[in-house]
PDB file of N, CA and C in Angstrom:
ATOM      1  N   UNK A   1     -48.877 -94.421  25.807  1.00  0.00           N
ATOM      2  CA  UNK A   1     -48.565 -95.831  25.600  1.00  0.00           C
ATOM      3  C   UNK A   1     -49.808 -96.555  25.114  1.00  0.00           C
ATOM      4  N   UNK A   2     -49.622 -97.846  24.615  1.00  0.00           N
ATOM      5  CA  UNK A   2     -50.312 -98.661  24.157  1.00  0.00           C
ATOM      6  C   UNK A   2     -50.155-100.112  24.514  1.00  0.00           C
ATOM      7  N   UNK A   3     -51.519 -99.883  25.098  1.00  0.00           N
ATOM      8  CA  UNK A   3     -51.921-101.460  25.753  1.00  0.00           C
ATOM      9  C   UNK A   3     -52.250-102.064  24.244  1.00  0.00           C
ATOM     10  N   UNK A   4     -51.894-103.129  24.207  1.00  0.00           N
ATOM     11  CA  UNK A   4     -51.869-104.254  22.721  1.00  0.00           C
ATOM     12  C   UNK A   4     -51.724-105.873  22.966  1.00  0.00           C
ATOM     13  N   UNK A   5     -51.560-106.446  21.944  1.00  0.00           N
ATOM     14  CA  UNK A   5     -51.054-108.223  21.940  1.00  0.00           C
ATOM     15  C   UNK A   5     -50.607-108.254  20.995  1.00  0.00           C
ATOM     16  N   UNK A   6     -49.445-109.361  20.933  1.00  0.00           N
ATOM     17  CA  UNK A   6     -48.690-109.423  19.564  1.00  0.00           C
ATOM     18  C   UNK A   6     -49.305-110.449  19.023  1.00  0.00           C
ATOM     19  N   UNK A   7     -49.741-110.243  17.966  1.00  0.00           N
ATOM     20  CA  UNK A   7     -50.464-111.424  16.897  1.00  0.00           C
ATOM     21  C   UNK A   7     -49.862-112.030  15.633  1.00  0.00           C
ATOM     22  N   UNK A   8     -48.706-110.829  15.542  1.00  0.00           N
ATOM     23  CA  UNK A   8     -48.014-111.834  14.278  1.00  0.00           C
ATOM     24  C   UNK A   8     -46.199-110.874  14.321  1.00  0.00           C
ATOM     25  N   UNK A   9     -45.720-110.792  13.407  1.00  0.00           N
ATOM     26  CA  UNK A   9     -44.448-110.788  12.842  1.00  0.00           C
ATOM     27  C   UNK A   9     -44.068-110.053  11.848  1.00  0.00           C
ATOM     28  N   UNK A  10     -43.644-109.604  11.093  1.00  0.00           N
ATOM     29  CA  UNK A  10     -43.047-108.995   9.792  1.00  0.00           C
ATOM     30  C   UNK A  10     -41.800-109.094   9.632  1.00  0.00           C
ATOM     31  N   UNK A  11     -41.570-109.730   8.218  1.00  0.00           N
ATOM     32  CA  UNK A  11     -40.123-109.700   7.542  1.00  0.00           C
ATOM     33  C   UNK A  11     -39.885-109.259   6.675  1.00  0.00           C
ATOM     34  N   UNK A  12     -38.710-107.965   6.675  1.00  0.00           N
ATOM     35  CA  UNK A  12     -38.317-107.248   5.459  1.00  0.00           C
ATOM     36  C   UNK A  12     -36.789-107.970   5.572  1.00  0.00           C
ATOM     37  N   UNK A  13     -36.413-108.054   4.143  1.00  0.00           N
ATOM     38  CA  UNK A  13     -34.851-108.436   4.343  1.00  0.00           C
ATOM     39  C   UNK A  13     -34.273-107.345   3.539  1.00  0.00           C
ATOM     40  N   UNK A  14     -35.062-106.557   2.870  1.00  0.00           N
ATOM     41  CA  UNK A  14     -34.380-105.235   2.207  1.00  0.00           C
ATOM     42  C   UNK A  14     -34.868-104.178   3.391  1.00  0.00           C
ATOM     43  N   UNK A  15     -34.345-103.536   4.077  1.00  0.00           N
ATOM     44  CA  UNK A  15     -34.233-102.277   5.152  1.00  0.00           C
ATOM     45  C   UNK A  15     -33.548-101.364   5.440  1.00  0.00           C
ATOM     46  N   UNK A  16     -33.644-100.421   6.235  1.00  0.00           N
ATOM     47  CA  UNK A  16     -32.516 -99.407   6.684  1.00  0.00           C
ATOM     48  C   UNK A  16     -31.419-100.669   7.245  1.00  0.00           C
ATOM     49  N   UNK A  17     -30.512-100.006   7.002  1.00  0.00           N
ATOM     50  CA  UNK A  17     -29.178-100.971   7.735  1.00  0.00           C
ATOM     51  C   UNK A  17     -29.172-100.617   9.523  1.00  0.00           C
ATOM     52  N   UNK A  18     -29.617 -99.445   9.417  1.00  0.00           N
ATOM     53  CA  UNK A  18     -30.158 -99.387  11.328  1.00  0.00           C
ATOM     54  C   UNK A  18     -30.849-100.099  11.981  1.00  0.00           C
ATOM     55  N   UNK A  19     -31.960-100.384  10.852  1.00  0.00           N
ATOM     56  CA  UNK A  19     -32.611-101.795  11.290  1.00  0.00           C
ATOM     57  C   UNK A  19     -32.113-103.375  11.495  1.00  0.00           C
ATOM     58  N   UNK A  20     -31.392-103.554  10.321  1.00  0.00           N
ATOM     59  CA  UNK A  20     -31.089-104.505  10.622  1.00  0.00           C
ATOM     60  C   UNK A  20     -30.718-105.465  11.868  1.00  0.00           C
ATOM     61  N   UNK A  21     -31.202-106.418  12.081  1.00  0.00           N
ATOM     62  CA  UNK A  21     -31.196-107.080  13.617  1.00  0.00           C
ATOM     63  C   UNK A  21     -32.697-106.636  14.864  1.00  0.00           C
ATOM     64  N   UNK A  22     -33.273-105.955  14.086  1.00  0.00           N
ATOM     65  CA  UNK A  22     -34.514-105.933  15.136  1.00  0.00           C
ATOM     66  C   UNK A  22     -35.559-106.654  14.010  1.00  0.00           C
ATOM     67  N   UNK A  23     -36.264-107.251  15.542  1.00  0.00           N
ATOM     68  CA  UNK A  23     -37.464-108.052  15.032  1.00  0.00           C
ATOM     69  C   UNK A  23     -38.077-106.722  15.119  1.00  0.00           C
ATOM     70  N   UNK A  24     -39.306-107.436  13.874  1.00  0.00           N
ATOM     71  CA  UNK A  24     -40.712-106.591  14.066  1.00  0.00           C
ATOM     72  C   UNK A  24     -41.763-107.109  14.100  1.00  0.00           C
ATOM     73  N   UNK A  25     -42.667-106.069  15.120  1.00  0.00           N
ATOM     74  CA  UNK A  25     -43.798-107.463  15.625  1.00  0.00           C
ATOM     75  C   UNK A  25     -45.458-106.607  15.078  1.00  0.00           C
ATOM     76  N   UNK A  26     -46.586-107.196  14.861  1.00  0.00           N
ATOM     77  CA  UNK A  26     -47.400-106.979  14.664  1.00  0.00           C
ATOM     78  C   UNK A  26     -48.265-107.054  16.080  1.00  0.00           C
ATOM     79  N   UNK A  27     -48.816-106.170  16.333  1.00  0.00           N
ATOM     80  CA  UNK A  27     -49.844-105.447  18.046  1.00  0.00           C
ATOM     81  C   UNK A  27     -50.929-105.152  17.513  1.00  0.00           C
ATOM     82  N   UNK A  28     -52.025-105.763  18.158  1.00  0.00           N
ATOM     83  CA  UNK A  28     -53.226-105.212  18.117  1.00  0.00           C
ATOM     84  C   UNK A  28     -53.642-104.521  18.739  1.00  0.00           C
ATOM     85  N   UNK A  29     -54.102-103.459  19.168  1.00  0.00           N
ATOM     86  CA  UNK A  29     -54.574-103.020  20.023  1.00  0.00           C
ATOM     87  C   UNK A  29     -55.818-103.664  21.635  1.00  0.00           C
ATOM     88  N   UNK A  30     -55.449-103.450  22.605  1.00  0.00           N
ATOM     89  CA  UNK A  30     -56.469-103.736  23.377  1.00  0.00           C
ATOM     90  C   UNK A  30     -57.219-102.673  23.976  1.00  0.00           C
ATOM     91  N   UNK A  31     -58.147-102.744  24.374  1.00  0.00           N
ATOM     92  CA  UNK A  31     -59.233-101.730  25.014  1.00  0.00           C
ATOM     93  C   UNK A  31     -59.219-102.190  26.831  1.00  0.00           C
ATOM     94  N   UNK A  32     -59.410-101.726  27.934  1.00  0.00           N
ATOM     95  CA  UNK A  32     -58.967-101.201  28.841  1.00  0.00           C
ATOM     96  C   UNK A  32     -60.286-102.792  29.541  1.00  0.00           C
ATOM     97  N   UNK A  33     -61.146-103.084  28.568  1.00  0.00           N
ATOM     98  CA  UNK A  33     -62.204-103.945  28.938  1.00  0.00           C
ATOM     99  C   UNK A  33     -61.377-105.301  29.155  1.00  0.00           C
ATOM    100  N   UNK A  34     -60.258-105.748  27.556  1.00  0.00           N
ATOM    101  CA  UNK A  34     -59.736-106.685  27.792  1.00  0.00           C
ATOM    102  C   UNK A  34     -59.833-107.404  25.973  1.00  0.00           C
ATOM    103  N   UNK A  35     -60.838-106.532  25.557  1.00  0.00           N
ATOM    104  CA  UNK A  35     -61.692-106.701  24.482  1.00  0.00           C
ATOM    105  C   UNK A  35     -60.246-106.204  23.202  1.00  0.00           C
ATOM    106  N   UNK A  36     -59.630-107.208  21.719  1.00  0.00           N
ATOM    107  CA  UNK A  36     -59.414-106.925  21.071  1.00  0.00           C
ATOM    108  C   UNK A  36     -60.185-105.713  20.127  1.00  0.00           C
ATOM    109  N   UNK A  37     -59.286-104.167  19.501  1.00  0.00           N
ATOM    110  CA  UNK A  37     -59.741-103.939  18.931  1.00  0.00           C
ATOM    111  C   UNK A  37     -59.540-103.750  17.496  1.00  0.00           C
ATOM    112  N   UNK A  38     -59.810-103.250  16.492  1.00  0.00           N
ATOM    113  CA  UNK A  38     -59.542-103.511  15.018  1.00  0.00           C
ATOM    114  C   UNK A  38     -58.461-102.452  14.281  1.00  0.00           C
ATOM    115  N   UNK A  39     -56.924-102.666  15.225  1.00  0.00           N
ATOM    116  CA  UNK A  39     -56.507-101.116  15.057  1.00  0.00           C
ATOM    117  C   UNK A  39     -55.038-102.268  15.367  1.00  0.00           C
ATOM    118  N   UNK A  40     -53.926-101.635  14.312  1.00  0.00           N
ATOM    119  CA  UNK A  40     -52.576-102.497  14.393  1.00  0.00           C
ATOM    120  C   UNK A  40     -51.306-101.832  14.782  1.00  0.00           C
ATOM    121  N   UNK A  41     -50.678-102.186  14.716  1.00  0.00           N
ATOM    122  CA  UNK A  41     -49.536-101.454  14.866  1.00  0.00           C
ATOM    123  C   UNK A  41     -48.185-102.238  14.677  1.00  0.00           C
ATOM    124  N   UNK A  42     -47.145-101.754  13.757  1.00  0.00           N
ATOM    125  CA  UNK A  42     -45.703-102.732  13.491  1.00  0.00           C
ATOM    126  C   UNK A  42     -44.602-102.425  14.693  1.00  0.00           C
ATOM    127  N   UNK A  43     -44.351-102.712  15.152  1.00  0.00           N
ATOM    128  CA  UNK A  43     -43.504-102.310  16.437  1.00  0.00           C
ATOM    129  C   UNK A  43     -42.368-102.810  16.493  1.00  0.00           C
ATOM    130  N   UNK A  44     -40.983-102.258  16.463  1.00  0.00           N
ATOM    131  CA  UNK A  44     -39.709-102.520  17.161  1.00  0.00           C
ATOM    132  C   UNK A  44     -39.809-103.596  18.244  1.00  0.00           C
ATOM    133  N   UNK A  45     -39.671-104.958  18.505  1.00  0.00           N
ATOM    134  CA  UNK A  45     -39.234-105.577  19.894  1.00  0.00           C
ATOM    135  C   UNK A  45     -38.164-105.317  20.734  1.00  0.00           C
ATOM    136  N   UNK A  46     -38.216-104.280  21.924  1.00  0.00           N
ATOM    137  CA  UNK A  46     -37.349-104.070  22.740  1.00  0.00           C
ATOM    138  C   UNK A  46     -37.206-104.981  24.072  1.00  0.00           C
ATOM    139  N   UNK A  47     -37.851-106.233  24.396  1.00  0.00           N
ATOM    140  CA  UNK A  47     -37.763-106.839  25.147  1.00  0.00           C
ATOM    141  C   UNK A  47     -37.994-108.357  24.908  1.00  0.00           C
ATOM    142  N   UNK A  48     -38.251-108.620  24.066  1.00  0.00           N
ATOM    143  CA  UNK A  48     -38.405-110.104  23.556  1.00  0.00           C
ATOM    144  C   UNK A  48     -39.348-110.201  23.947  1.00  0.00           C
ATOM    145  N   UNK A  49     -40.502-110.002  23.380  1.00  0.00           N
ATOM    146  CA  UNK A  49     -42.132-110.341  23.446  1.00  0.00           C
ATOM    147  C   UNK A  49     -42.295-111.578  22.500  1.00  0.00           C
ATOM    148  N   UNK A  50     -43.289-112.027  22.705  1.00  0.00           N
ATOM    149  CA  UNK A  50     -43.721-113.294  22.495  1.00  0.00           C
ATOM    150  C   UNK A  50     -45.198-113.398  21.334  1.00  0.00           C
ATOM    151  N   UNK A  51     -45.275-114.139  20.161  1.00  0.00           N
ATOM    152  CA  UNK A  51     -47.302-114.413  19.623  1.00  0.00           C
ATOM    153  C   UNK A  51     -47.947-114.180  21.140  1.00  0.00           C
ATOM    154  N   UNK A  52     -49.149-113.806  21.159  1.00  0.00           N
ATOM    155  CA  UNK A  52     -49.993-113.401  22.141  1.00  0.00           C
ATOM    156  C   UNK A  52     -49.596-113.062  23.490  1.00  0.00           C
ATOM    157  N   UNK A  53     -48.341-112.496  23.593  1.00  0.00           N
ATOM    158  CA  UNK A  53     -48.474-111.558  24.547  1.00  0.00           C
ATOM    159  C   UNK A  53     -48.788-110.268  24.952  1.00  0.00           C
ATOM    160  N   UNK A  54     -48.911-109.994  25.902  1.00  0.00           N
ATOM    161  CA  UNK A  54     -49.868-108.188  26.454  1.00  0.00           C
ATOM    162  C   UNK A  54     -48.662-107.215  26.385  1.00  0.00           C
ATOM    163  N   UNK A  55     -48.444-106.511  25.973  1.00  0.00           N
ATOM    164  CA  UNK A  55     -47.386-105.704  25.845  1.00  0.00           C
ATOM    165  C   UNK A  55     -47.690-104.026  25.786  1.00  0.00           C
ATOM    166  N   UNK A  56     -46.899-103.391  26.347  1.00  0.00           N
ATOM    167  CA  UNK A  56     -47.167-102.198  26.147  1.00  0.00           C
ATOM    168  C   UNK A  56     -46.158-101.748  24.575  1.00  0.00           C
ATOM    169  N   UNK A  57     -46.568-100.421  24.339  1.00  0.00           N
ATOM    170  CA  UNK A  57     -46.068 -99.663  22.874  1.00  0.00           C
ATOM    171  C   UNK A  57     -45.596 -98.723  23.241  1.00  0.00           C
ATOM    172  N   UNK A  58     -44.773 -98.015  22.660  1.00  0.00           N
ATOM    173  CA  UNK A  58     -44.608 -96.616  23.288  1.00  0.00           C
ATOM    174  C   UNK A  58     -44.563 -96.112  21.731  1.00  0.00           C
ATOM    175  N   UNK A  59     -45.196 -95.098  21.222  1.00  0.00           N
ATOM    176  CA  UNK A  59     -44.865 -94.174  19.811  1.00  0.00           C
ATOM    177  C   UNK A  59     -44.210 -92.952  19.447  1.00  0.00           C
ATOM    178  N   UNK A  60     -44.010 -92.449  18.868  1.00  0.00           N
ATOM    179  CA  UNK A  60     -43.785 -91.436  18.415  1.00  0.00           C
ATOM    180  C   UNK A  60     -42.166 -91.332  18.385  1.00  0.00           C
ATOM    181  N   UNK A  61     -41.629 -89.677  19.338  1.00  0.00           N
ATOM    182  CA  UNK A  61     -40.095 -89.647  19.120  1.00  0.00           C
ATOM    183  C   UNK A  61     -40.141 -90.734  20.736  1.00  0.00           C
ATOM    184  N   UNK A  62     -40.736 -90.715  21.949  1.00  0.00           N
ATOM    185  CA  UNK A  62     -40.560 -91.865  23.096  1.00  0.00           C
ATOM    186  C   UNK A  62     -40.360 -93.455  22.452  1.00  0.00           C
ATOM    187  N   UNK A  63     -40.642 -93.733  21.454  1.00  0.00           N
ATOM    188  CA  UNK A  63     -40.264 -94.996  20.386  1.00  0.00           C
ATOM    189  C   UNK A  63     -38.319 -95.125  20.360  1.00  0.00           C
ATOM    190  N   UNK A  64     -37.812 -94.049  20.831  1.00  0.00           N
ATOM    191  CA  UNK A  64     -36.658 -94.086  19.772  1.00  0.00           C
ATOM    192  C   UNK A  64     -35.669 -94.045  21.524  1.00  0.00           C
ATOM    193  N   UNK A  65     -36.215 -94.422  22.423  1.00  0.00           N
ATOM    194  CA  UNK A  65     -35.341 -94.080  23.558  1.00  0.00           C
ATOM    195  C   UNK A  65     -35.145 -95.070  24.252  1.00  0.00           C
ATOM    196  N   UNK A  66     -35.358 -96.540  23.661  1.00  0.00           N
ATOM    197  CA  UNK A  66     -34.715 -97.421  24.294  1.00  0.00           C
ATOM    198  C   UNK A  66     -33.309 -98.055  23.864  1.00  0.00           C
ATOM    199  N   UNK A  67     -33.081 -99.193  24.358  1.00  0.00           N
ATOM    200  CA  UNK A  67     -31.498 -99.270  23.885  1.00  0.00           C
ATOM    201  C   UNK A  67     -31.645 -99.684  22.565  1.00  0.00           C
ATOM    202  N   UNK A  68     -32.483-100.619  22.051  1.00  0.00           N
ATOM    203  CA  UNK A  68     -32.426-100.774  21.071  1.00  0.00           C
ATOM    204  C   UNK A  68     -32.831-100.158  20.071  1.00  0.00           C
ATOM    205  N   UNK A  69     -33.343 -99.048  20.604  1.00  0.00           N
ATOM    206  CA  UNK A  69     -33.913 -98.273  19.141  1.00  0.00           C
ATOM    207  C   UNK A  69     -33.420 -96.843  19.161  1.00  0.00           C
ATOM    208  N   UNK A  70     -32.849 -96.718  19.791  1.00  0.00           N
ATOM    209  CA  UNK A  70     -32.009 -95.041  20.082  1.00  0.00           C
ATOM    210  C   UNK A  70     -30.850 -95.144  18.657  1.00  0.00           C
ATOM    211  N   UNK A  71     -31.419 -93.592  17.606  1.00  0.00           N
ATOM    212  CA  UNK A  71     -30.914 -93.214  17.023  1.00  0.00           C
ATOM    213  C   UNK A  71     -30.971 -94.290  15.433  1.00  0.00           C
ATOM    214  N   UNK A  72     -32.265 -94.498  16.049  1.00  0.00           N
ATOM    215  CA  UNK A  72     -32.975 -95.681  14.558  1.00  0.00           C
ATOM    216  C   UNK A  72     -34.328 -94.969  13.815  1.00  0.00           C
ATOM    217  N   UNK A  73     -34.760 -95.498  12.787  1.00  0.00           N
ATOM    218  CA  UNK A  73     -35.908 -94.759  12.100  1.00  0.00           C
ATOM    219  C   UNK A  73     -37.527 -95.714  12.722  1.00  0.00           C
ATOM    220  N   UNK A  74     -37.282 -95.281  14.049  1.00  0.00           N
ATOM    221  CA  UNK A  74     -38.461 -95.840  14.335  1.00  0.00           C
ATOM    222  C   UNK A  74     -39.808 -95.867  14.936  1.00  0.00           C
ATOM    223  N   UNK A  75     -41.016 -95.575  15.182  1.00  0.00           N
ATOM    224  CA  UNK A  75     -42.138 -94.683  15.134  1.00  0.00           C
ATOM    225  C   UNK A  75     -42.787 -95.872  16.269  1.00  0.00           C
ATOM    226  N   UNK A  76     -42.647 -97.007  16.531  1.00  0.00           N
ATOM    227  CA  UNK A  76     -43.083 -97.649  17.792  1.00  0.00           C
ATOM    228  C   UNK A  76     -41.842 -98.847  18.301  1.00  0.00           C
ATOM    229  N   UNK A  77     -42.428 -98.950  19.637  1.00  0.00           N
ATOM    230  CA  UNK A  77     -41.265-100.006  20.055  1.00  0.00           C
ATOM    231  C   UNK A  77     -42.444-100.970  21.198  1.00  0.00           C
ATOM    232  N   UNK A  78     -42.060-101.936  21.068  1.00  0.00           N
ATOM    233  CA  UNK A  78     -42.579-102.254  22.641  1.00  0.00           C
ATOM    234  C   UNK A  78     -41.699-102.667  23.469  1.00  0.00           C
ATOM    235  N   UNK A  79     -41.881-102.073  24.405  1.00  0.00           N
ATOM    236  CA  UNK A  79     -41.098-101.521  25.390  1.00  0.00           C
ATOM    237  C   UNK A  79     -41.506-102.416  26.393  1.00  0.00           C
ATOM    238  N   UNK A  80     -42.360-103.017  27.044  1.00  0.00           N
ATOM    239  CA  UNK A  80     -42.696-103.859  27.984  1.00  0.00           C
ATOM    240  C   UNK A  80     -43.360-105.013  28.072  1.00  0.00           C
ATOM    241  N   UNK A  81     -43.672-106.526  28.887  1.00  0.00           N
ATOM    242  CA  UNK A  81     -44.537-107.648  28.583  1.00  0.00           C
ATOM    243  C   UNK A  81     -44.993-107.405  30.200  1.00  0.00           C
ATOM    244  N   UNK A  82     -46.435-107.310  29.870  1.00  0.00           N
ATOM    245  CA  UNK A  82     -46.961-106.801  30.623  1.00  0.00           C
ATOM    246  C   UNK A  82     -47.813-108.133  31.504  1.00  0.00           C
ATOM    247  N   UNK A  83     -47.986-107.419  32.755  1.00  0.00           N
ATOM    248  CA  UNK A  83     -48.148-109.027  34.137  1.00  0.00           C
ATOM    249  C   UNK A  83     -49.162-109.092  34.148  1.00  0.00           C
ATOM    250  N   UNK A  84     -50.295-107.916  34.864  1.00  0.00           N
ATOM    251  CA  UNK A  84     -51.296-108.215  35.104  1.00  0.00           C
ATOM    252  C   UNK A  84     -52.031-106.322  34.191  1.00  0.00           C
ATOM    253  N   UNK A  85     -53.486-106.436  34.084  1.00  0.00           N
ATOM    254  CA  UNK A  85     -53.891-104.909  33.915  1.00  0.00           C
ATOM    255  C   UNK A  85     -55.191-105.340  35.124  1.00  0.00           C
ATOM    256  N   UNK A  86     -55.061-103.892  35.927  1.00  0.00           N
ATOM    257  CA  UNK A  86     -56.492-103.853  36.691  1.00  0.00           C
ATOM    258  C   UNK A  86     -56.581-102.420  36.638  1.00  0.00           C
ATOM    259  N   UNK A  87     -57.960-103.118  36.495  1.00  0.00           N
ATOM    260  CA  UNK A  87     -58.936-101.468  36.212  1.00  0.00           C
ATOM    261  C   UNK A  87     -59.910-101.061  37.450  1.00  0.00           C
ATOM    262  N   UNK A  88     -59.918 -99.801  38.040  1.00  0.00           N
ATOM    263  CA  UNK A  88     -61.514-100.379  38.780  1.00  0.00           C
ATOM    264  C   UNK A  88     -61.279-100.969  39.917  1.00  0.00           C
ATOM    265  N   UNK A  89     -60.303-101.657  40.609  1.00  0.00           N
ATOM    266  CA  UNK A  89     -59.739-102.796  41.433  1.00  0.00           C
ATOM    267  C   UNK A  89     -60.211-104.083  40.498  1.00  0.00           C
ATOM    268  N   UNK A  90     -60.548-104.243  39.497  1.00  0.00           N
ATOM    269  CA  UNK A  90     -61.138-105.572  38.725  1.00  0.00           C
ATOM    270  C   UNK A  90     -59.523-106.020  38.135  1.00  0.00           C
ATOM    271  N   UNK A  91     -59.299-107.075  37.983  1.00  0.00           N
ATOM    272  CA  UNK A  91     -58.177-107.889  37.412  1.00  0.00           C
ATOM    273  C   UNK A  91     -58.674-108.112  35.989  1.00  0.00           C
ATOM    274  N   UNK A  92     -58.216-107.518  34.668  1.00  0.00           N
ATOM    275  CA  UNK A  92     -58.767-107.815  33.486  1.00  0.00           C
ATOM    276  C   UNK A  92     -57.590-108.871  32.625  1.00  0.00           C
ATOM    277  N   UNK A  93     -56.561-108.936  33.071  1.00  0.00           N
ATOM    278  CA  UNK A  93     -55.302-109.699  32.760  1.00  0.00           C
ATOM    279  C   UNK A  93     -54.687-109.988  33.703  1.00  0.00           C
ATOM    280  N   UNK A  94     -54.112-111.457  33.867  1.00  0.00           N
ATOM    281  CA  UNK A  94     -53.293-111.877  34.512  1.00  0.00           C
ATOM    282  C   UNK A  94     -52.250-112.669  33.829  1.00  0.00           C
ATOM    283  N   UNK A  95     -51.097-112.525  33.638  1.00  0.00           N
ATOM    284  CA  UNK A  95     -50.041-113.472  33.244  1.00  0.00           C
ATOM    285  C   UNK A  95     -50.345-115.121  33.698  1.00  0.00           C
TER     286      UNK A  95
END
C-alpha cells in the first residue's frame, strides 16, 4: 500500500466504458516522516476522498478488488481516508 495525499483530479471524457463513472484522483506520495515526496500516482476513488486528504493506495492486480473497481482496467485505487499515522509511538498525522 501507499501512504499518499490527493492533490488534484483528472478528466478523461473519452475512456474505457468500464470506467466510466469513476473519479480519478491525483496522490502524491508521502514518506513515513510526514514529508511530501516527488512521486504521483492516478488512482481510482473507492471511497470518496477529498483535495488534501491522507489516503491509502492499493496497486497492482489488489487495485482491482474493491467494489468499485472489480473487473475494471485498473492499476491503483484508493481504498481508504486515512485518521491518524503513528510511527515510533510519535503521532505524524492526525485527522
Amino acid at each position: 500500500m501507499i501512504l499518499g495525499k490527493v492533490t488534484g483530479t483528472v478528466v478523461a471524457t473519452q475512456k474505457d466504458e468500464k470506467l466510466i463513472g469513476s473519479k480519478l484522483m491525483i496522490v502524491q506520495d508521502i514518506a513515513l516522516n510526514g514529508k511530501l515526496e516527488r512521486k504521483y500516482t492516478v488512482a481510482v476513488d473507492a471511497v470518496g476522498a477529498g483535495i488534501d486528504e491522507i489516503v491509502l493506495v492499493a496497486t497492482g492486480s489488489s487495485a482491482r478488488q474493491t467494489q468499485a473497481t472489480g473487473n475494471k482496467p485498473v492499476d491503483a485505487v484508493i481504498m481508504a481516508i486515512v485518521d491518524t499515522v503513528e510511527v515510533c509511538g510519535k503521532i505524524h498525522y492526525q485527522k
